[in-house]
Each structure stands twice: as C-alpha cells, then as structure tokens.
PDB file of N, CA and C in Angstrom:
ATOM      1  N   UNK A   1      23.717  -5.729  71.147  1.00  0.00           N
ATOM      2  CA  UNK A   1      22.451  -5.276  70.604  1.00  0.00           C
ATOM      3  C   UNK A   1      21.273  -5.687  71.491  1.00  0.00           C
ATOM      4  N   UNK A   2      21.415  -6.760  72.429  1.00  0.00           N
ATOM      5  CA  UNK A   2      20.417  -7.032  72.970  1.00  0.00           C
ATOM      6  C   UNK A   2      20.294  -6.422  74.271  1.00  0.00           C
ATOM      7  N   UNK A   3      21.129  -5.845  74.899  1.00  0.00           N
ATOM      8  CA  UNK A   3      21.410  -5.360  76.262  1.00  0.00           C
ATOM      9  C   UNK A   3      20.562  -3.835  76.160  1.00  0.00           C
ATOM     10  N   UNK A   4      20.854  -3.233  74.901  1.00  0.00           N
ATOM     11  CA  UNK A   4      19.877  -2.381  75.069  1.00  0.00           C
ATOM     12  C   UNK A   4      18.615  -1.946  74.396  1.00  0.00           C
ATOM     13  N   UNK A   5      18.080  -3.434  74.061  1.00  0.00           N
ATOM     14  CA  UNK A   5      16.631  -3.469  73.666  1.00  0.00           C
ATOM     15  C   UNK A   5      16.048  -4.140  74.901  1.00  0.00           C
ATOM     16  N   UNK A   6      16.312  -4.344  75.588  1.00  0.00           N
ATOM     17  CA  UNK A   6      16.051  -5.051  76.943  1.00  0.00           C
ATOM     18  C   UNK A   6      15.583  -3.652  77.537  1.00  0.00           C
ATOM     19  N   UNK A   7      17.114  -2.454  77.677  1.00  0.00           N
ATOM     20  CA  UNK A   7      16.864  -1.099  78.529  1.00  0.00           C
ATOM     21  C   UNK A   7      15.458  -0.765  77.797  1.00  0.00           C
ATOM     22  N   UNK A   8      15.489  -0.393  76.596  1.00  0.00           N
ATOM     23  CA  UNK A   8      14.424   0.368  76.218  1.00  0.00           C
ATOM     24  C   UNK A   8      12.653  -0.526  76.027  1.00  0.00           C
ATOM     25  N   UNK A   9      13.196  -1.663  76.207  1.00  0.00           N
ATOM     26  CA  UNK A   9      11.709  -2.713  76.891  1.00  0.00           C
ATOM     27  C   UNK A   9      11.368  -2.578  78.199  1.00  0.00           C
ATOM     28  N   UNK A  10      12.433  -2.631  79.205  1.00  0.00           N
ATOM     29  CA  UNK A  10      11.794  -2.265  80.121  1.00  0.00           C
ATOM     30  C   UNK A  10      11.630  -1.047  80.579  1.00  0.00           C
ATOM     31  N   UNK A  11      11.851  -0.069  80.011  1.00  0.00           N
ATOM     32  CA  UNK A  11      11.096   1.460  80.225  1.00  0.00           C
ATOM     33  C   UNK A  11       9.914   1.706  79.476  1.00  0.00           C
ATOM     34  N   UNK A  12       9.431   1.159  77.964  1.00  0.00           N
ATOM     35  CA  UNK A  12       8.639   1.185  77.408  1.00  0.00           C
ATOM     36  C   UNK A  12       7.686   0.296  78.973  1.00  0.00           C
ATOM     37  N   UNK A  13       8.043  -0.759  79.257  1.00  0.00           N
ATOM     38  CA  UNK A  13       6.969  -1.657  79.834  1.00  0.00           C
ATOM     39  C   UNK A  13       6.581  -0.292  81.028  1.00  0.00           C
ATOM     40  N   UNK A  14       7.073   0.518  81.907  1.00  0.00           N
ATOM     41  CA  UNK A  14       6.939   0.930  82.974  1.00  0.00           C
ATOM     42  C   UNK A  14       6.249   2.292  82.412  1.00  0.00           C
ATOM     43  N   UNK A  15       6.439   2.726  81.359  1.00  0.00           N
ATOM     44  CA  UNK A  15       5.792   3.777  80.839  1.00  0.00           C
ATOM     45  C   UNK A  15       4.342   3.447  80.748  1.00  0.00           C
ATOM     46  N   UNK A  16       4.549   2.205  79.737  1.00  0.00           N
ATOM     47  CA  UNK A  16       2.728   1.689  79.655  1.00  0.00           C
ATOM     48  C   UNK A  16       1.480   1.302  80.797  1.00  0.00           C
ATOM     49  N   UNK A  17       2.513   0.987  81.684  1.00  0.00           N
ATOM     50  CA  UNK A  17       1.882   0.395  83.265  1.00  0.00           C
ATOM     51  C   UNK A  17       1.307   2.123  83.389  1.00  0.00           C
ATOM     52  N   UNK A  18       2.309   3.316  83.497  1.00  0.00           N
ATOM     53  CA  UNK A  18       1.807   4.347  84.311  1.00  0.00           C
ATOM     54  C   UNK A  18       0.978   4.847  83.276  1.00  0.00           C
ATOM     55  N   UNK A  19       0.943   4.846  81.884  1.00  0.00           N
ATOM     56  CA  UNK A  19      -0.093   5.656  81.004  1.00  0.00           C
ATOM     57  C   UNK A  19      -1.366   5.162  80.941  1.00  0.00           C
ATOM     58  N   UNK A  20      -1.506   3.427  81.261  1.00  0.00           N
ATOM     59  CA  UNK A  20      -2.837   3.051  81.177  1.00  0.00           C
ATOM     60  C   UNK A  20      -3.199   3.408  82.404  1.00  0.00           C
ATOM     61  N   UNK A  21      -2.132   3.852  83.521  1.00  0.00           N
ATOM     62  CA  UNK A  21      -3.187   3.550  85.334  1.00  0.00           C
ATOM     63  C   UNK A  21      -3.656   5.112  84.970  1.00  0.00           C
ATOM     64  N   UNK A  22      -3.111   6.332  84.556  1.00  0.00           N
ATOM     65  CA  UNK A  22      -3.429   7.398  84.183  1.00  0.00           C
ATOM     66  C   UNK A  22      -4.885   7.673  83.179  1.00  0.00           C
ATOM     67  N   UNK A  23      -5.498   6.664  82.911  1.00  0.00           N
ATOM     68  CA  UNK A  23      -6.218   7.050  81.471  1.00  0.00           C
ATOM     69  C   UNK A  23      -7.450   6.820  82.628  1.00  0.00           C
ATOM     70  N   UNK A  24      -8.538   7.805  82.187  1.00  0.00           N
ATOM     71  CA  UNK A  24      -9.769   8.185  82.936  1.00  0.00           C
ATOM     72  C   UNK A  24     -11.057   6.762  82.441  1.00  0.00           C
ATOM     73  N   UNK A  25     -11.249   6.341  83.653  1.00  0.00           N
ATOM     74  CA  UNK A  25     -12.060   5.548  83.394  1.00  0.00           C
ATOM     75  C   UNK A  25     -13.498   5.889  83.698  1.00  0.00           C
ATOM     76  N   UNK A  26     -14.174   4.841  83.893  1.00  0.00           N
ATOM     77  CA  UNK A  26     -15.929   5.459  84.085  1.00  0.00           C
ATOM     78  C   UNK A  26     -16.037   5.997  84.806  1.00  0.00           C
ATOM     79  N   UNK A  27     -15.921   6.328  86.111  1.00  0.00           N
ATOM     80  CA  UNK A  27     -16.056   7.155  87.353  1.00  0.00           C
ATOM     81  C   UNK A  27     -14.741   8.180  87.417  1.00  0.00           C
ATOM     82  N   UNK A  28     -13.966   8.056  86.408  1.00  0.00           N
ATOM     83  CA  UNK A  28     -13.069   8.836  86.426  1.00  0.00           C
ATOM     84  C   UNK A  28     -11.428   8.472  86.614  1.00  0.00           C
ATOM     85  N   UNK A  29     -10.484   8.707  86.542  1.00  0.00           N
ATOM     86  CA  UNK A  29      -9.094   8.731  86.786  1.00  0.00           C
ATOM     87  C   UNK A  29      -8.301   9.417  87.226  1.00  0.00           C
ATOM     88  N   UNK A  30      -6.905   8.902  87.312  1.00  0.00           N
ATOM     89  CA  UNK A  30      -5.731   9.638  88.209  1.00  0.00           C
ATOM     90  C   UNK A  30      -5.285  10.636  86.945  1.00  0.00           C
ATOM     91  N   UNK A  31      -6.052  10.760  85.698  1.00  0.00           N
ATOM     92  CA  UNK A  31      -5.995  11.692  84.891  1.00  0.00           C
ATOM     93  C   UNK A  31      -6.525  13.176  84.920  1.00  0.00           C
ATOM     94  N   UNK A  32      -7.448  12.835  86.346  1.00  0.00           N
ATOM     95  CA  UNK A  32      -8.287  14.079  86.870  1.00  0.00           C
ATOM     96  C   UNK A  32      -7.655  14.581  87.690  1.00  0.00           C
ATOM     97  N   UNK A  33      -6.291  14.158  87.949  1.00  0.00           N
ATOM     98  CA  UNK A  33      -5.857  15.564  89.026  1.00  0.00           C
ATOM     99  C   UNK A  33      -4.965  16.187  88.198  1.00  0.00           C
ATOM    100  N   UNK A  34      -4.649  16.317  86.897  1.00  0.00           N
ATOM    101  CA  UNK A  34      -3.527  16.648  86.295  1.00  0.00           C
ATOM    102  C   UNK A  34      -4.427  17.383  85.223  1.00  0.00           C
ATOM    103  N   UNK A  35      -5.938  17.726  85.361  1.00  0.00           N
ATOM    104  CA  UNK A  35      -6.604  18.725  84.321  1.00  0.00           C
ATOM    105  C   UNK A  35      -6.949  17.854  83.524  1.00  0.00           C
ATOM    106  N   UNK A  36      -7.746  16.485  83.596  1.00  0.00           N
ATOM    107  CA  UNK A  36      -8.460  15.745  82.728  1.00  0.00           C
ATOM    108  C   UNK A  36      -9.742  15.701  82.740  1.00  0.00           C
ATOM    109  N   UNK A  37     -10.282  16.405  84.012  1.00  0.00           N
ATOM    110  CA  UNK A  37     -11.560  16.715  84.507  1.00  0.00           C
ATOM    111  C   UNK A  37     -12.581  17.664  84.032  1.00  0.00           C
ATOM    112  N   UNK A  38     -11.570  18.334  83.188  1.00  0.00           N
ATOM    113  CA  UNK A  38     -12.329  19.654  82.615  1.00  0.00           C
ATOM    114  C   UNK A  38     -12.654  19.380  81.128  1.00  0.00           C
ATOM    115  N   UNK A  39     -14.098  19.153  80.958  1.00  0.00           N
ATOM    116  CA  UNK A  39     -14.307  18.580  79.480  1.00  0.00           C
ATOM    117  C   UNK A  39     -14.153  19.838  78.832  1.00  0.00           C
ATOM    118  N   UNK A  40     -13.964  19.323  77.391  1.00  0.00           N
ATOM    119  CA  UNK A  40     -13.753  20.880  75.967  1.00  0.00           C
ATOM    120  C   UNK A  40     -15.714  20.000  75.608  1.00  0.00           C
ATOM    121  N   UNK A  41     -16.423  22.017  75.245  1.00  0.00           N
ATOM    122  CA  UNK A  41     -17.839  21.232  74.883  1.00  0.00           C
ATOM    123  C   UNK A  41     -17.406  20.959  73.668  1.00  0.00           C
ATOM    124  N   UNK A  42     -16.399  20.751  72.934  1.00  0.00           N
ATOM    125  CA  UNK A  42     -16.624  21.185  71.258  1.00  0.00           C
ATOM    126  C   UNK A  42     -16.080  19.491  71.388  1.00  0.00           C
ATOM    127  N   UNK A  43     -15.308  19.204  71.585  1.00  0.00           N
ATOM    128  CA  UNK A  43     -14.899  17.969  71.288  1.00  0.00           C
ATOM    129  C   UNK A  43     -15.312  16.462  71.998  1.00  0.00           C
ATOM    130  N   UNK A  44     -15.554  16.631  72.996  1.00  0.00           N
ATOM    131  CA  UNK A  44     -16.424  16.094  73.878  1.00  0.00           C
ATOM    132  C   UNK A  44     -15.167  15.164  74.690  1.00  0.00           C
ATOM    133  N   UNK A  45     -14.230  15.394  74.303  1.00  0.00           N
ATOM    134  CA  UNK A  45     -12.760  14.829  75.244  1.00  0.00           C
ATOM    135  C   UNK A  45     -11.882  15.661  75.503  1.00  0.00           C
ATOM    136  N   UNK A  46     -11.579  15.289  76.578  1.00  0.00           N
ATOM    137  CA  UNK A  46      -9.948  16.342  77.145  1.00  0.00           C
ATOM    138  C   UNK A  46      -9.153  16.377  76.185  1.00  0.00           C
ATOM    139  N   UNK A  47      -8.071  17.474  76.001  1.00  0.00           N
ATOM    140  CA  UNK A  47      -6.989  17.382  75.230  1.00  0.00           C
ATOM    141  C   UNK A  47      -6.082  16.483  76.036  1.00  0.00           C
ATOM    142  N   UNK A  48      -6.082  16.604  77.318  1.00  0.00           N
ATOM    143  CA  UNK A  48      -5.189  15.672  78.019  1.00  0.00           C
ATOM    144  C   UNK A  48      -5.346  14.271  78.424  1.00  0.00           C
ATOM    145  N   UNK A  49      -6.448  13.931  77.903  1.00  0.00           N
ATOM    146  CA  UNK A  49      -6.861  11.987  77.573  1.00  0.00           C
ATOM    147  C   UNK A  49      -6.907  12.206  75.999  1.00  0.00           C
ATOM    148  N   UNK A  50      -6.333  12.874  74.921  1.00  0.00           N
ATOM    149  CA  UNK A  50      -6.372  12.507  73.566  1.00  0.00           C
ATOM    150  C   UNK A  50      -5.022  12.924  73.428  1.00  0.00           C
ATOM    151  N   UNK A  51      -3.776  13.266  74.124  1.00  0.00           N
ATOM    152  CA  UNK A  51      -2.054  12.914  74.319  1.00  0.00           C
ATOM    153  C   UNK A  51      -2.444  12.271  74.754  1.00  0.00           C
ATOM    154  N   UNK A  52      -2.670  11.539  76.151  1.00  0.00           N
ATOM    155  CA  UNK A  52      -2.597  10.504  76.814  1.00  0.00           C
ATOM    156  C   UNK A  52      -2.708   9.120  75.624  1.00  0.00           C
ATOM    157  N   UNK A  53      -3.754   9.049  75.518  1.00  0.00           N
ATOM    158  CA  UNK A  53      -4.007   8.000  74.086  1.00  0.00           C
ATOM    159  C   UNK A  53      -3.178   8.052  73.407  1.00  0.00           C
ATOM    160  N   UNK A  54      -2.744   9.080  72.663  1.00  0.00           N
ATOM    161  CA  UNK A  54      -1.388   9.344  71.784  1.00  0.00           C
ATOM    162  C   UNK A  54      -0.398   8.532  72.226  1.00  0.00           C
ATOM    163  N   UNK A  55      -0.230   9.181  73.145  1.00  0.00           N
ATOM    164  CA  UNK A  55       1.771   8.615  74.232  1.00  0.00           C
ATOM    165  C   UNK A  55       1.242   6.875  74.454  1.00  0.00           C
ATOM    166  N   UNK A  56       0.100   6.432  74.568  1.00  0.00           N
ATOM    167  CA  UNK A  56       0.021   5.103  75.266  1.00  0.00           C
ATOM    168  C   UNK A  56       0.267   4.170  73.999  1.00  0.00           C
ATOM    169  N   UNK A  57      -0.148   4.806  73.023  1.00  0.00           N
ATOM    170  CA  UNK A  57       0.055   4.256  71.497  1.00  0.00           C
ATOM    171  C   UNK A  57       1.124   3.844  71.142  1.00  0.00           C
ATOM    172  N   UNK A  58       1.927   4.852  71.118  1.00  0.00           N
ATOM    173  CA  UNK A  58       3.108   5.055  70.904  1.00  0.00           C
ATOM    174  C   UNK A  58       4.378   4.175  71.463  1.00  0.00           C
ATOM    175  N   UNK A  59       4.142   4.363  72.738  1.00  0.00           N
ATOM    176  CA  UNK A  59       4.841   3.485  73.985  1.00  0.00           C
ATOM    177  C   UNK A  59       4.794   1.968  73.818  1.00  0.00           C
ATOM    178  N   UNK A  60       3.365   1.470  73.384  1.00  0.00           N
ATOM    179  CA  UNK A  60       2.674   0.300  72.831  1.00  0.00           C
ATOM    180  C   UNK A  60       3.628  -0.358  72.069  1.00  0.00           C
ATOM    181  N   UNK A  61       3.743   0.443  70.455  1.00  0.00           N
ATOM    182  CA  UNK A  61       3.949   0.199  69.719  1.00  0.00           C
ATOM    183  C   UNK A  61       5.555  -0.078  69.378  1.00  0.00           C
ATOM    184  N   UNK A  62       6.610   1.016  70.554  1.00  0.00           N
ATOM    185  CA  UNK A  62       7.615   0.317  70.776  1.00  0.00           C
ATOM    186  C   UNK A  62       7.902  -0.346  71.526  1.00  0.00           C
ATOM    187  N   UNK A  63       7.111  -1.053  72.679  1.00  0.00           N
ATOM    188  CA  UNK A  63       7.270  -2.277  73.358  1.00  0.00           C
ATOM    189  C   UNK A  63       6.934  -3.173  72.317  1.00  0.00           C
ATOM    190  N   UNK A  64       6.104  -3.407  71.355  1.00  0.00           N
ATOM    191  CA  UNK A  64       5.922  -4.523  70.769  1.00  0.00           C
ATOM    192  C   UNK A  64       7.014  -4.455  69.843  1.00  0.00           C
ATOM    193  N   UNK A  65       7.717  -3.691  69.415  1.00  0.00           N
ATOM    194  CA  UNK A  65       8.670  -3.841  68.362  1.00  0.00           C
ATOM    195  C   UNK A  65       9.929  -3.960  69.197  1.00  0.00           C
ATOM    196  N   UNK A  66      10.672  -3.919  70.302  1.00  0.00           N
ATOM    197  CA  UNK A  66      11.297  -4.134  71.134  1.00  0.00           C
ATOM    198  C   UNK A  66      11.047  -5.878  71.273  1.00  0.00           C
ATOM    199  N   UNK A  67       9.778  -6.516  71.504  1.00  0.00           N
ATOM    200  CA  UNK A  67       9.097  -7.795  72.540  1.00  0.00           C
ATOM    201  C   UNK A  67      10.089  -8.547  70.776  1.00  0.00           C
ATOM    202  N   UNK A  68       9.511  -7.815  69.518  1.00  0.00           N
ATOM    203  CA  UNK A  68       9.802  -9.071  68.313  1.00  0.00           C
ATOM    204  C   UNK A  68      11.267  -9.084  67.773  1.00  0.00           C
ATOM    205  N   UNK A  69      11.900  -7.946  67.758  1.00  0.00           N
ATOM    206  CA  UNK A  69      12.987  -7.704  67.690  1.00  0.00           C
ATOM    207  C   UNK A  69      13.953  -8.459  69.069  1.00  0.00           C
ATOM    208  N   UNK A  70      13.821  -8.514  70.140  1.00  0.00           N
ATOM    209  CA  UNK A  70      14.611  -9.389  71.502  1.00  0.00           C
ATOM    210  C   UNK A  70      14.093 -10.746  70.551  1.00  0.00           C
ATOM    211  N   UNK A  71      12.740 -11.250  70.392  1.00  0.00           N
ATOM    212  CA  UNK A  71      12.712 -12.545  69.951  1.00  0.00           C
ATOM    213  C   UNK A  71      13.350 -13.096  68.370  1.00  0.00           C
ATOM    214  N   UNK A  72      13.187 -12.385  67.967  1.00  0.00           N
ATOM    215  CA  UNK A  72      13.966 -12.187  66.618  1.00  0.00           C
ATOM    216  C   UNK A  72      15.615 -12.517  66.401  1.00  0.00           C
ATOM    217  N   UNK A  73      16.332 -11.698  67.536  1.00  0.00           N
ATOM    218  CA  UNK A  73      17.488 -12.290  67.551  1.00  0.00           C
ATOM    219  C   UNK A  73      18.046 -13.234  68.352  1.00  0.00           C
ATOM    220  N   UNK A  74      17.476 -13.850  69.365  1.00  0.00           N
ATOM    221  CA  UNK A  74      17.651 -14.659  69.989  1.00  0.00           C
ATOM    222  C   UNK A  74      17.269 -15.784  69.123  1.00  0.00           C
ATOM    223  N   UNK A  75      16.494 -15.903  68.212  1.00  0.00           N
ATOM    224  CA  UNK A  75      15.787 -17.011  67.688  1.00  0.00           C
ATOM    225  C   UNK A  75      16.698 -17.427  66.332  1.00  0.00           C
ATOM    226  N   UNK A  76      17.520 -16.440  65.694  1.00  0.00           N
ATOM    227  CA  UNK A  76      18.387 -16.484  64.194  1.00  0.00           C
ATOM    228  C   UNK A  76      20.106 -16.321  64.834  1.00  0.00           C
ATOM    229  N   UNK A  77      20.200 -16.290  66.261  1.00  0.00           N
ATOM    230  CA  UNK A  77      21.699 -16.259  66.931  1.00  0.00           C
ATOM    231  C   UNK A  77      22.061 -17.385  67.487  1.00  0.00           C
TER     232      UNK A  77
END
C-alpha cells in the first residue's frame, strides 16, 4: 500500500511544480504561450488560468492526502 502512494506523491509533487511554474504572474507567464494572454472582457480572466487554478487545486489536494495517508501508515504499522 505504500509503494504506490509514494508513485502517486511523486507525480502529484511534479504536476504541482509544473502547474504553479505555468500560472501567469504580474508581468505575465509561461501560461501566455499556450493562449493565457488573451483576456475574456466579460470575466476579466482567461478560461485557461481558471482550469489552471482548477487542476493546481486538485493536484494540491491529492498530494496532501497522499503526504497524511504515507504518514498515517507508517505511524499505526
């Protein structure tokens, strides 16, 4: 059980590294060559930095449940 919460921690971890270097910062991001550059007037954000946010969430949220679950059983085994 632990061999492959490890696999899916460290792909969650390498996912999160590339979704935050992807997310558009003040002068802009590596989110702008992939059509993040083009604002919507109605919403005032890309659709493709509001998935981005989505997926980084997401990814987040199973690295941290991966990080307590590895500590979890190591800690009651």
């Amino acid at each position: 059980m632990v061999l492959p919460l490890q696999i899916i921690l460290m792909i969650a971890s390498l996912l999160l590294i590339v979704f935050v270097l992807l997310h558009k910062g003040k002068g802009g991001g590596l989110s702008s060559l992939f059509g993040g550059g083009v604002q919507s007037n109605l919403s005032g954000s890309t659709v493709v930095e509001k998935n981005l946010t989505r997926y980084t969430i997401i990814v987040a949220l199973v690295w941290i449940a991966c990080v307590i679950a590895l500590n979890l059983i190591t800690a009651y085994s």
